[in-house]
C-alpha atoms as a PDB file:
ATOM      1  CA  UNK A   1      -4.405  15.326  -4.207  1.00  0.00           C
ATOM      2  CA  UNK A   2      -4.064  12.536  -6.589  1.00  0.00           C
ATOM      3  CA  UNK A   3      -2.270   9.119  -6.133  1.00  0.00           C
ATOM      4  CA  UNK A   4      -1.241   6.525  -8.490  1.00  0.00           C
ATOM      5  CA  UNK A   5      -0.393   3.137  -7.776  1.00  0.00           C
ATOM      6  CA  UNK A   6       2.212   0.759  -9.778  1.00  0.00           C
ATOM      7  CA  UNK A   7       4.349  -2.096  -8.494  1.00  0.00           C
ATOM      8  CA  UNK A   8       1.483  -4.777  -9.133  1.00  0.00           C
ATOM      9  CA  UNK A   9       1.665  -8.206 -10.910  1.00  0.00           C
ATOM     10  CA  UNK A  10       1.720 -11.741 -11.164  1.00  0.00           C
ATOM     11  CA  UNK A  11       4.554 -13.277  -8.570  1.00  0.00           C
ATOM     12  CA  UNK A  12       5.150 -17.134  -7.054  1.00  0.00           C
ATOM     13  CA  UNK A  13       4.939 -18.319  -3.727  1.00  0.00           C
ATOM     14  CA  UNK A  14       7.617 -16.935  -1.471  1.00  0.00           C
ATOM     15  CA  UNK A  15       8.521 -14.156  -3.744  1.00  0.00           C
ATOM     16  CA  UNK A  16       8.847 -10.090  -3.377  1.00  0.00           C
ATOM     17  CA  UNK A  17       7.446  -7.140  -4.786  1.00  0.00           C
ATOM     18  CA  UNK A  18       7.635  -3.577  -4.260  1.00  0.00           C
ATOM     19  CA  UNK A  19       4.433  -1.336  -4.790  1.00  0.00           C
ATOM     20  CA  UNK A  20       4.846   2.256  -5.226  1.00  0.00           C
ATOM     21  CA  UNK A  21       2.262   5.169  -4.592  1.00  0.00           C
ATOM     22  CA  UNK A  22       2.786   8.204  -6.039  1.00  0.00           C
ATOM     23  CA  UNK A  23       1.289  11.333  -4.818  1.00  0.00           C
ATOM     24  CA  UNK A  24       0.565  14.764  -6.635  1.00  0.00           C
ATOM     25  CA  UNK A  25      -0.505  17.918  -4.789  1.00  0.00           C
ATOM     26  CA  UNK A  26      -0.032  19.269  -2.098  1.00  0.00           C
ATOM     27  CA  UNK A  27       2.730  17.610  -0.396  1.00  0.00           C
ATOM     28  CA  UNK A  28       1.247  17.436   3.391  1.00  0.00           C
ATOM     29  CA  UNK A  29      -0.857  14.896   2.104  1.00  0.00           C
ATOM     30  CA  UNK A  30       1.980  12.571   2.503  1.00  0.00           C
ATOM     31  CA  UNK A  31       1.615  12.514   6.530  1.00  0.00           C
ATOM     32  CA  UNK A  32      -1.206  10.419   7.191  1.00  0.00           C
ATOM     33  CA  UNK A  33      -0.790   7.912   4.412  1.00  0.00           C
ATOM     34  CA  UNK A  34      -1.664   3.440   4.014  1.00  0.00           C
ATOM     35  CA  UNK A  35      -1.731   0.689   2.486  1.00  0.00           C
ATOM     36  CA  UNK A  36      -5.278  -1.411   1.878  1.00  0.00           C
ATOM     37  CA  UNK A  37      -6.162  -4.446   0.046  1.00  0.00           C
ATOM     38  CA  UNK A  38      -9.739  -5.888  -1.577  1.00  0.00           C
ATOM     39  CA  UNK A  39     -10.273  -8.934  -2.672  1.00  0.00           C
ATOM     40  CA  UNK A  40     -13.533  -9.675  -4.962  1.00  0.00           C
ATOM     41  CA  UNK A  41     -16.278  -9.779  -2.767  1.00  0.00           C
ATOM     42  CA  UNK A  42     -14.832  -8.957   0.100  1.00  0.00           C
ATOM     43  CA  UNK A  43     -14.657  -5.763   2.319  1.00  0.00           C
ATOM     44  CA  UNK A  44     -11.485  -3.533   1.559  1.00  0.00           C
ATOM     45  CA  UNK A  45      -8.793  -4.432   4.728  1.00  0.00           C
ATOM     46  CA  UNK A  46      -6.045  -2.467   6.284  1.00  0.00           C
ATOM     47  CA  UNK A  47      -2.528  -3.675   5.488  1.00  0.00           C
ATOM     48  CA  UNK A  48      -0.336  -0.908   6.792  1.00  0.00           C
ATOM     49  CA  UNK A  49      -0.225   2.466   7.921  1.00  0.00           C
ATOM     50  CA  UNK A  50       2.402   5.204   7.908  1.00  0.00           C
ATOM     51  CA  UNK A  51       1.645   7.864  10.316  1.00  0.00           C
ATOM     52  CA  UNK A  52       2.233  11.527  11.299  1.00  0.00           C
ATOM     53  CA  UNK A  53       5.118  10.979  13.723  1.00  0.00           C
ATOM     54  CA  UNK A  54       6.303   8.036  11.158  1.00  0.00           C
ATOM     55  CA  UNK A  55       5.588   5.218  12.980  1.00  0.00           C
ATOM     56  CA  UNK A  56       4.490   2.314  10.967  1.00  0.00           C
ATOM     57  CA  UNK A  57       1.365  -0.096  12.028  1.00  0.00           C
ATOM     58  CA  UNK A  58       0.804  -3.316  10.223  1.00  0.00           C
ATOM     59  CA  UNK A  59      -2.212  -6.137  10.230  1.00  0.00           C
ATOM     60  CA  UNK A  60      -1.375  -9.267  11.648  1.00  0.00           C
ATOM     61  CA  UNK A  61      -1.635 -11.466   8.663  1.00  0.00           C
ATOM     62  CA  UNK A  62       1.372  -9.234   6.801  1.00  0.00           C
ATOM     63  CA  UNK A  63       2.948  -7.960  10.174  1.00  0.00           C
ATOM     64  CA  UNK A  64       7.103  -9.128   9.654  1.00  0.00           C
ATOM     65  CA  UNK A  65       6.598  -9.707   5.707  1.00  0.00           C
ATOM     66  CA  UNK A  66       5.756  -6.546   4.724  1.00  0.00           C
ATOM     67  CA  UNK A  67       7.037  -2.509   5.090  1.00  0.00           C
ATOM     68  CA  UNK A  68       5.611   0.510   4.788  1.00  0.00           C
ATOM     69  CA  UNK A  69       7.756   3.306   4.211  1.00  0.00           C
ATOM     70  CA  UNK A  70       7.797   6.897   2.068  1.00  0.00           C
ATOM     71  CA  UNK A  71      10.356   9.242   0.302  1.00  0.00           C
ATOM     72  CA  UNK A  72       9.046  12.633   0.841  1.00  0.00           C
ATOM     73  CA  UNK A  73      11.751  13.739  -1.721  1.00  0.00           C
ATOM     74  CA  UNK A  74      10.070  11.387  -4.510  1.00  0.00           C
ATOM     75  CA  UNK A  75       6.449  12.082  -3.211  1.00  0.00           C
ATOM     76  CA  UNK A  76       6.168   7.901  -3.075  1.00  0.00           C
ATOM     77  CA  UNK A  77       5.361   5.800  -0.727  1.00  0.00           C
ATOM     78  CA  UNK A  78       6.468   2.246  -0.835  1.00  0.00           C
ATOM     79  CA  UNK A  79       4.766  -1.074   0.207  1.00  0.00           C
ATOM     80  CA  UNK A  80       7.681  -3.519   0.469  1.00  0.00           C
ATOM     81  CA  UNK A  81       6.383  -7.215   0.454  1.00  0.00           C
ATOM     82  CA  UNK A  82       8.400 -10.217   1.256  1.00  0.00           C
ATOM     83  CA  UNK A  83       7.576 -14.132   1.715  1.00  0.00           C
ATOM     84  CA  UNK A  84       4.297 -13.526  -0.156  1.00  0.00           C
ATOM     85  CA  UNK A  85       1.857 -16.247   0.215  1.00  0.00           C
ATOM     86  CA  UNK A  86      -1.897 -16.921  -2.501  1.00  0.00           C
ATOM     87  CA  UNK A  87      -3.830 -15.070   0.174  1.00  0.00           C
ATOM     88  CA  UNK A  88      -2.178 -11.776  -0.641  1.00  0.00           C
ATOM     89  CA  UNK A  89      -3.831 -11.901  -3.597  1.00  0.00           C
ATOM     90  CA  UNK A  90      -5.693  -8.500  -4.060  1.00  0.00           C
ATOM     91  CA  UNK A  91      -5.744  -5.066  -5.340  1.00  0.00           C
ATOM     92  CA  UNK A  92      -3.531  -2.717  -3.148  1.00  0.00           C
ATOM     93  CA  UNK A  93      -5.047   0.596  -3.121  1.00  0.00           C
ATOM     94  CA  UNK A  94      -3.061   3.342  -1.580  1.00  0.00           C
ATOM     95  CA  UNK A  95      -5.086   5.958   0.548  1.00  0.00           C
ATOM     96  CA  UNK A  96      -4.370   9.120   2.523  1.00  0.00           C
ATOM     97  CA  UNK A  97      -6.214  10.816   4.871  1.00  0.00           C
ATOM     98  CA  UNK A  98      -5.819  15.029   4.595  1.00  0.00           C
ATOM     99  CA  UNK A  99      -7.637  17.902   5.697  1.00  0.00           C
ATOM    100  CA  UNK A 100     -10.805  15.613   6.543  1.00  0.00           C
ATOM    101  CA  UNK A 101     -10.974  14.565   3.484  1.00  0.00           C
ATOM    102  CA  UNK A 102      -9.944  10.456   2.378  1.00  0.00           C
ATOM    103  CA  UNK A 103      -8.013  10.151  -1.092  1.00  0.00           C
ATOM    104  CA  UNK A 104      -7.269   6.877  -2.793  1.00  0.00           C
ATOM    105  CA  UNK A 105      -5.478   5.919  -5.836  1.00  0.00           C
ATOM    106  CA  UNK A 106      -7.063   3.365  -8.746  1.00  0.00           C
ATOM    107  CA  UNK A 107      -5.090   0.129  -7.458  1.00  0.00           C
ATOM    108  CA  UNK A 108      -2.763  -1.926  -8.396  1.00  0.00           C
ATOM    109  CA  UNK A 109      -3.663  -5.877  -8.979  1.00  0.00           C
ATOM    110  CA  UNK A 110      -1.185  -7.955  -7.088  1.00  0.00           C
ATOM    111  CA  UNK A 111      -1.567 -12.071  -7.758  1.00  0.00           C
ATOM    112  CA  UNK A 112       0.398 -14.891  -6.168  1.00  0.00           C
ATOM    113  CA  UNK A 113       0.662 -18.107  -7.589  1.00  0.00           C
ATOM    114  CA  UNK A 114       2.790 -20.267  -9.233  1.00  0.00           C
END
């Protein structure tokens, strides 16, 4: 299993962006899949989840700004963000969770400011 994140860069205050995860093997490992974000010296933090039975969980601080959702069909998952704010600054890592084992792709830097 191997995922690969693009979708980052540098947007202003209030603006969108669409990440994109893209996942290689075996195709099951689409079913438990999220969204987390690190900041430099900070611990890595949830930002969404996607799981099994598709429902979609969200942290507070992004909950109604951003979406989670996949496309089996194009082995991606999508992070949609809207109304994004300088504290969303971060790396957005991708990660999925099969067979016991965690998988995460090599992140995508994500910077608001104007």
């Amino acid at each position: 299993v191997q995922l690969v994140e693009s979708g980052g860069g540098l947007v202003q205050p209030g603006g969108s962006l669409r990440l994109s995860c893209l996942f290689s093997g075996d195709i099951w490992s689409m079913l438990e899949v999220a969204w987390y974000r690190q900041v430099p010296g900070r611990e890595r933090e949830f930002v969404a989840e996607i799981t099994g039975s598709g429902r979609t969980n969200y942290a507070d601080s992004v909950k109604g700004r951003f979406t989670a959702y996949r496309d089996v069909h194009e082995r991606t998952m999508y992070l949609q963000m809207s109304s994004l704010k300088s504290e969303d600054t971060a790396v957005y890592y991708c990660k999925s969770d099969w067979e016991g084992n965690a998988y995460w792709g090599q992140g995508t830097q994500v910077t608001v400011s104007s």
